[in-house]
C-alpha atoms as a PDB file:
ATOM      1  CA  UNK A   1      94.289 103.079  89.100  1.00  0.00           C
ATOM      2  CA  UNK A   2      93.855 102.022  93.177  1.00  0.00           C
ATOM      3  CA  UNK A   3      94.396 105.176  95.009  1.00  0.00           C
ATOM      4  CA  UNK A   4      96.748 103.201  96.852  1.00  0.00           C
ATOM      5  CA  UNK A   5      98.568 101.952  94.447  1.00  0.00           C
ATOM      6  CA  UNK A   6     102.632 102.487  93.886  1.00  0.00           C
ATOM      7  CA  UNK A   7     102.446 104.061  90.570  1.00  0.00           C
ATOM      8  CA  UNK A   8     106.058 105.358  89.995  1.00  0.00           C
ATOM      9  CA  UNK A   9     109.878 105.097  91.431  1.00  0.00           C
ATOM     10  CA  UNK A  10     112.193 107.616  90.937  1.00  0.00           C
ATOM     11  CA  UNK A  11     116.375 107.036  91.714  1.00  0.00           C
ATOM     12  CA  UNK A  12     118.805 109.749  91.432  1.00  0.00           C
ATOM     13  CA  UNK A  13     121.801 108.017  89.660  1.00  0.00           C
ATOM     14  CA  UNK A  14     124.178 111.146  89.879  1.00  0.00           C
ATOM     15  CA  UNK A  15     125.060 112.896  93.877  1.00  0.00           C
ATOM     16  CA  UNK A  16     124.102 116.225  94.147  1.00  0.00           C
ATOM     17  CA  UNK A  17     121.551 115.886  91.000  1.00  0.00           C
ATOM     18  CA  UNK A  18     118.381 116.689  91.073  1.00  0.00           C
ATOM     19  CA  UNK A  19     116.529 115.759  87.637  1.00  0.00           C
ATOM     20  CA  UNK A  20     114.885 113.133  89.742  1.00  0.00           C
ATOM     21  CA  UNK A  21     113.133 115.241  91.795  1.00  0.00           C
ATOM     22  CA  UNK A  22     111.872 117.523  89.402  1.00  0.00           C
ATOM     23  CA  UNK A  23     110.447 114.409  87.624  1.00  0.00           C
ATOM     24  CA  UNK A  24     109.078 113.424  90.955  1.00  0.00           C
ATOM     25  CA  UNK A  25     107.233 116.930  91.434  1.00  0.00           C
ATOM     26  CA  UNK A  26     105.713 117.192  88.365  1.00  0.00           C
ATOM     27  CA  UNK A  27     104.398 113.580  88.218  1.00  0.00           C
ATOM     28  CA  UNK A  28     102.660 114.878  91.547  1.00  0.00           C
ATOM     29  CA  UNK A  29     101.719 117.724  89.778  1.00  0.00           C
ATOM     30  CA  UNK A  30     100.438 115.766  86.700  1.00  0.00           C
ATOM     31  CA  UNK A  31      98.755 112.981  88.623  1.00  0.00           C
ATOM     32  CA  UNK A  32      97.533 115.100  91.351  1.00  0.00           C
ATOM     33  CA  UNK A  33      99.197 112.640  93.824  1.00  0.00           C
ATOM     34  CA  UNK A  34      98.293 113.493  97.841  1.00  0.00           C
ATOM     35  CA  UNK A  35     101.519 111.359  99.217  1.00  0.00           C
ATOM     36  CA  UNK A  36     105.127 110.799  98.159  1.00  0.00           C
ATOM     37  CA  UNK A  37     106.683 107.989 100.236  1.00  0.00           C
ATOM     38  CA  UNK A  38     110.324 108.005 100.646  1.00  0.00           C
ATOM     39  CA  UNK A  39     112.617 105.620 102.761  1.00  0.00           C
ATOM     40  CA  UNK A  40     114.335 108.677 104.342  1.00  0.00           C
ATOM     41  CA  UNK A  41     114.397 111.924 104.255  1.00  0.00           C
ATOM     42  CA  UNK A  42     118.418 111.274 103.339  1.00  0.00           C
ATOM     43  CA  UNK A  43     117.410 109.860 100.256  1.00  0.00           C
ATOM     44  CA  UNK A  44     116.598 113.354  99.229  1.00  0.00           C
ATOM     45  CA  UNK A  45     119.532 114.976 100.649  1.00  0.00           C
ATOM     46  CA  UNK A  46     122.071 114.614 103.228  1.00  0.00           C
ATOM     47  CA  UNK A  47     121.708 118.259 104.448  1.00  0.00           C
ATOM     48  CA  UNK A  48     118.756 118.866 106.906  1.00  0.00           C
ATOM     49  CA  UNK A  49     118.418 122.332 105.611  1.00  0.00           C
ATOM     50  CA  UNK A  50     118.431 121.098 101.794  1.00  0.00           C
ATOM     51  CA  UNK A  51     115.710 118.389 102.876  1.00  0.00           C
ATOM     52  CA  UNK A  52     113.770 121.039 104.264  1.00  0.00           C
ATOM     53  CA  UNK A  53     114.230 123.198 101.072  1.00  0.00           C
ATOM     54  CA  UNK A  54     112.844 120.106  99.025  1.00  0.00           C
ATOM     55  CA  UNK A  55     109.865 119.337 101.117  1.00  0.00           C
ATOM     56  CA  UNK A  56     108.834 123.098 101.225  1.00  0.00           C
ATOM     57  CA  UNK A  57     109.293 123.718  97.387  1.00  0.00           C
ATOM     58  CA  UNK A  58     107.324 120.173  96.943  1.00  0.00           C
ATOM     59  CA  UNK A  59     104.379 120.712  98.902  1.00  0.00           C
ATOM     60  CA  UNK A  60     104.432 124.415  97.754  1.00  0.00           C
ATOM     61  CA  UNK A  61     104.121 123.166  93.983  1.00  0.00           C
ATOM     62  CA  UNK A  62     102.066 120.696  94.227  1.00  0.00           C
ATOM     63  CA  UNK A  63      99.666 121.961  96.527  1.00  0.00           C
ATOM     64  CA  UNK A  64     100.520 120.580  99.412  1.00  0.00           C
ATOM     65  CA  UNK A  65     101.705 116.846  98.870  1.00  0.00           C
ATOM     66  CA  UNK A  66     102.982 115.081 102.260  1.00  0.00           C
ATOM     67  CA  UNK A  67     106.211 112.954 102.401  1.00  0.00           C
ATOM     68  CA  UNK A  68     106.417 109.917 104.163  1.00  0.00           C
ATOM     69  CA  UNK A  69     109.210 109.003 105.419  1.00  0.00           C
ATOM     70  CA  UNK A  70     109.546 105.041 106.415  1.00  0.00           C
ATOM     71  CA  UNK A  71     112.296 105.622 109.090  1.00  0.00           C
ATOM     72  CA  UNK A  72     109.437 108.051 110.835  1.00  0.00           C
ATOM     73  CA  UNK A  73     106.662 104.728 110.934  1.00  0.00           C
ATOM     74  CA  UNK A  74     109.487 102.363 112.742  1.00  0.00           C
END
């Protein structure tokens, strides 16, 4: 596969859920992915301080994978 290539989207159907992003951290995990692109940090949660929580724990297991967030590239 292109190491640029978009290889998987995740959607959490259900507020306050959050089997979507424990999919989402072990297909970094599994694929050994460097970047997780998001269009806002709000997609992960509304809370600053629960988006915070998410990135940490993220990069933390999966050794240190950077979100992008499109809103920060406008």
């Amino acid at each position: 596969m292109d190491a640029n290539a978009l290889a998987i989207v995740f959607y959490e159907y259900v507020p306050g859920a959050q089997s979507a992003f424990t999919e989402l951290v072990e297909a970094v995990k599994r694929t050994e992915a460097k970047h997780v692109v998001v269009p806002s940090y709000r997609e992960l949660a509304l809370n600053r301080s629960l988006q915070d929580a998410m990135l940490t724990h993220l990069a933390h297991a999966t050794g240190g994978a950077e979100v992008i967030s499109l809103d920060d590239l406008s």
